[in-house]
Protein backbone atom coordinates (compact mmCIF):
# COMPACT_ATOMS: atom_id res chain seq x y z
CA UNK A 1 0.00 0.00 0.00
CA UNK A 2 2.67 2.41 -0.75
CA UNK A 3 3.81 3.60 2.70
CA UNK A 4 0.32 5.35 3.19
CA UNK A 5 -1.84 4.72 6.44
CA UNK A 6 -5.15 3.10 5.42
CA UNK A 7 -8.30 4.53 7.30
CA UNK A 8 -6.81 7.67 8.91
CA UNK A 9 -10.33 9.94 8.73
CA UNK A 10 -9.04 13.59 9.71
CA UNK A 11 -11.60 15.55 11.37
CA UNK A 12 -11.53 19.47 11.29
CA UNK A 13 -13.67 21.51 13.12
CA UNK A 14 -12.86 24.37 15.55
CA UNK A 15 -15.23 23.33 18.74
CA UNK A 16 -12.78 20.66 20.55
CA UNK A 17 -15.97 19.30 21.90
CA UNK A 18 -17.02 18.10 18.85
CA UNK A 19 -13.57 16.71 17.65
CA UNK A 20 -13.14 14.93 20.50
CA UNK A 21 -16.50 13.21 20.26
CA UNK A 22 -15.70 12.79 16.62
CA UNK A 23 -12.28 11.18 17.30
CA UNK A 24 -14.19 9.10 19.65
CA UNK A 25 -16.51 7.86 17.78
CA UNK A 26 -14.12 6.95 14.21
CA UNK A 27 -11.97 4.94 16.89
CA UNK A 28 -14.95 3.07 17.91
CA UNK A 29 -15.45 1.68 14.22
CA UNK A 30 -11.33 0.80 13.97
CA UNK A 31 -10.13 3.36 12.19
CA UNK A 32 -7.47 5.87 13.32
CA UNK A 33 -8.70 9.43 13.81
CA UNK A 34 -6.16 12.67 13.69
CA UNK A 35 -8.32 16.15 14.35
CA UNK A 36 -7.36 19.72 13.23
CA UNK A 37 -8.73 23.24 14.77
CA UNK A 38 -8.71 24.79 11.81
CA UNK A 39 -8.25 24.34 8.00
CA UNK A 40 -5.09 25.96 7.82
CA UNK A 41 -3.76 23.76 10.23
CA UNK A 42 -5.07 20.60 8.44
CA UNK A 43 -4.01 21.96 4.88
CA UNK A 44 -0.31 22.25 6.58
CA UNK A 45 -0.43 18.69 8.06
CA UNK A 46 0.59 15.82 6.87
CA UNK A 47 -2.60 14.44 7.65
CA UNK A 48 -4.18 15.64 4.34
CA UNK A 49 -1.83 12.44 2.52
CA UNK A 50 -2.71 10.43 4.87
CA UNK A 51 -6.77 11.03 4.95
CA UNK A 52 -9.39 8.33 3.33
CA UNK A 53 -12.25 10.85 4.31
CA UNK A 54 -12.55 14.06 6.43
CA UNK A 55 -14.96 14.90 8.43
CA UNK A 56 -15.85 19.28 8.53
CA UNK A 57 -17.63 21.78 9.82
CA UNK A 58 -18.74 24.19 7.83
CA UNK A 59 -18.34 27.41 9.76
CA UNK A 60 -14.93 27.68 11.04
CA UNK A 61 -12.96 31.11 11.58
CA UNK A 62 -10.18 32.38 8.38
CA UNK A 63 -11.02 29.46 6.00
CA UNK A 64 -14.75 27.83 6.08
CA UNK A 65 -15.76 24.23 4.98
CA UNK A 66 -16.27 25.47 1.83
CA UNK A 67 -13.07 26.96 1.39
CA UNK A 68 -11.60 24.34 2.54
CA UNK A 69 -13.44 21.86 0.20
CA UNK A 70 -12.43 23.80 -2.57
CA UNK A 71 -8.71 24.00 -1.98
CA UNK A 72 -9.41 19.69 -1.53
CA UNK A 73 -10.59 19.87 -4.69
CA UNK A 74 -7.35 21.29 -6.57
CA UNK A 75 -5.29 18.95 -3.77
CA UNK A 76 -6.84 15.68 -3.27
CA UNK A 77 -9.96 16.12 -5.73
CA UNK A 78 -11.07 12.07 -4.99
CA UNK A 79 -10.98 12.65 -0.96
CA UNK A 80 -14.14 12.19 0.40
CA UNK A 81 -15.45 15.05 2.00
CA UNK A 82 -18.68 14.72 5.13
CA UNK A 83 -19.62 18.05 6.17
CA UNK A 84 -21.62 19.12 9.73
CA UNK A 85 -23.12 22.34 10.80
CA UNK A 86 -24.93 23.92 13.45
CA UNK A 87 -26.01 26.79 10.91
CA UNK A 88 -27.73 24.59 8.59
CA UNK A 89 -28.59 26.75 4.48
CA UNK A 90 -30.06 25.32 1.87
CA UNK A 91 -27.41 27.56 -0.38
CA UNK A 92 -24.50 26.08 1.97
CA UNK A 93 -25.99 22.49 1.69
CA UNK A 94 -25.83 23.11 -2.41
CA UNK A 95 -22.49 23.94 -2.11
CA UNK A 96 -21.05 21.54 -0.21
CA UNK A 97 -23.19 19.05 -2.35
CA UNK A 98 -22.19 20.38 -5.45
CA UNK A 99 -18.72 19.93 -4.64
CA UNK A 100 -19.05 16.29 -3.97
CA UNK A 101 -19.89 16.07 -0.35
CA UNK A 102 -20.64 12.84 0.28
CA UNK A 103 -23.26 13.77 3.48
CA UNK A 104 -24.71 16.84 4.93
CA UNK A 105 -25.24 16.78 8.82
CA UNK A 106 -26.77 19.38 11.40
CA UNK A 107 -26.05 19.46 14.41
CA UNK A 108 -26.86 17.91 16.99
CA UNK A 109 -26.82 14.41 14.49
CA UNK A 110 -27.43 10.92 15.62
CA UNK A 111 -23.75 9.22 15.94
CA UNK A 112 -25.26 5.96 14.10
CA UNK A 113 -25.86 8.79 10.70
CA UNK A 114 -22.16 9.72 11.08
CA UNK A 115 -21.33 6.18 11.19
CA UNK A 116 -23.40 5.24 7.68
CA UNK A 117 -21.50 8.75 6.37
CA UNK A 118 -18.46 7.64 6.85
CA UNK A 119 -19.19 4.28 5.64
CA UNK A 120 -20.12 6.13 2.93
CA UNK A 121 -17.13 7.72 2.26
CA UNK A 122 -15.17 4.74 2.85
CA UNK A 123 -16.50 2.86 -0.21
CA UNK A 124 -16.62 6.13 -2.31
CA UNK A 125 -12.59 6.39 -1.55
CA UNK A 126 -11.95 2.84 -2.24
CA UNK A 127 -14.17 2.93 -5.72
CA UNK A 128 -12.15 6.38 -6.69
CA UNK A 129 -8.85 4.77 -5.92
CA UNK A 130 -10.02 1.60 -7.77
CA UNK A 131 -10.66 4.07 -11.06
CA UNK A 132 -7.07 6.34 -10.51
């Protein structure tokens, strides 16, 4: 496999509340979890190699979810992208959606809906990396 950790889902959201949970609950299903504060940081990480999905909110200080997708997109434009928001739009939602997202979540969600998400995201990796 090329050196690359297999299942690392990076998590970026700025309330550590929620990327603890987060990181929490990804370790539950086996899979190694690494969390960011911010996009910035993640984008400077080596994490963003590494990642087979990430898991973002949407409003986050200097660079949103959106921004954030769309630098993905010119970076890692197969990485599987699960968005969550406690400011739910229907504009936002197109957004996200439009640039691939693979699930939209408000907040508070159901922890089993993450689960299916990232499940998700999982098999969307693996059937992009099966195409490269």
């Amino acid at each position: 496999m090329s050196g690359v950790t297999p299942d690392v889902v990076s998590i970026v959201d700025d309330d550590e509340s929620v990327r603890l949970a987060t990181v929490l609950l990804v370790a539950s299903l086996g899979l190694d979890a690494v969390s960011f504060p911010s996009a910035e940081a993640f984008l400077a990480s080596s994490a963003l190699e590494q990642a087979c999905c990430v898991i973002m909110d949407v409003n986050m200080p200097s660079m949103n979810g959106l921004e954030l997708q769309a630098a993905l997109s010119q970076r890692r434009p197969h990485l599987p992208v699960i968005f969550i928001t406690a400011f739910p739009s229907e504009e936002i939602e197109q957004r996200a959606r439009d640039g691939g997202a693979i699930c939209f979540l408000i907040k508070p969600f159901k922890s089993d809906v993450l689960v299916n998400c990232i499940r998700a995201a999982l098999d969307a990796g693996a059937r992009s990396a099966g195409t490269e």
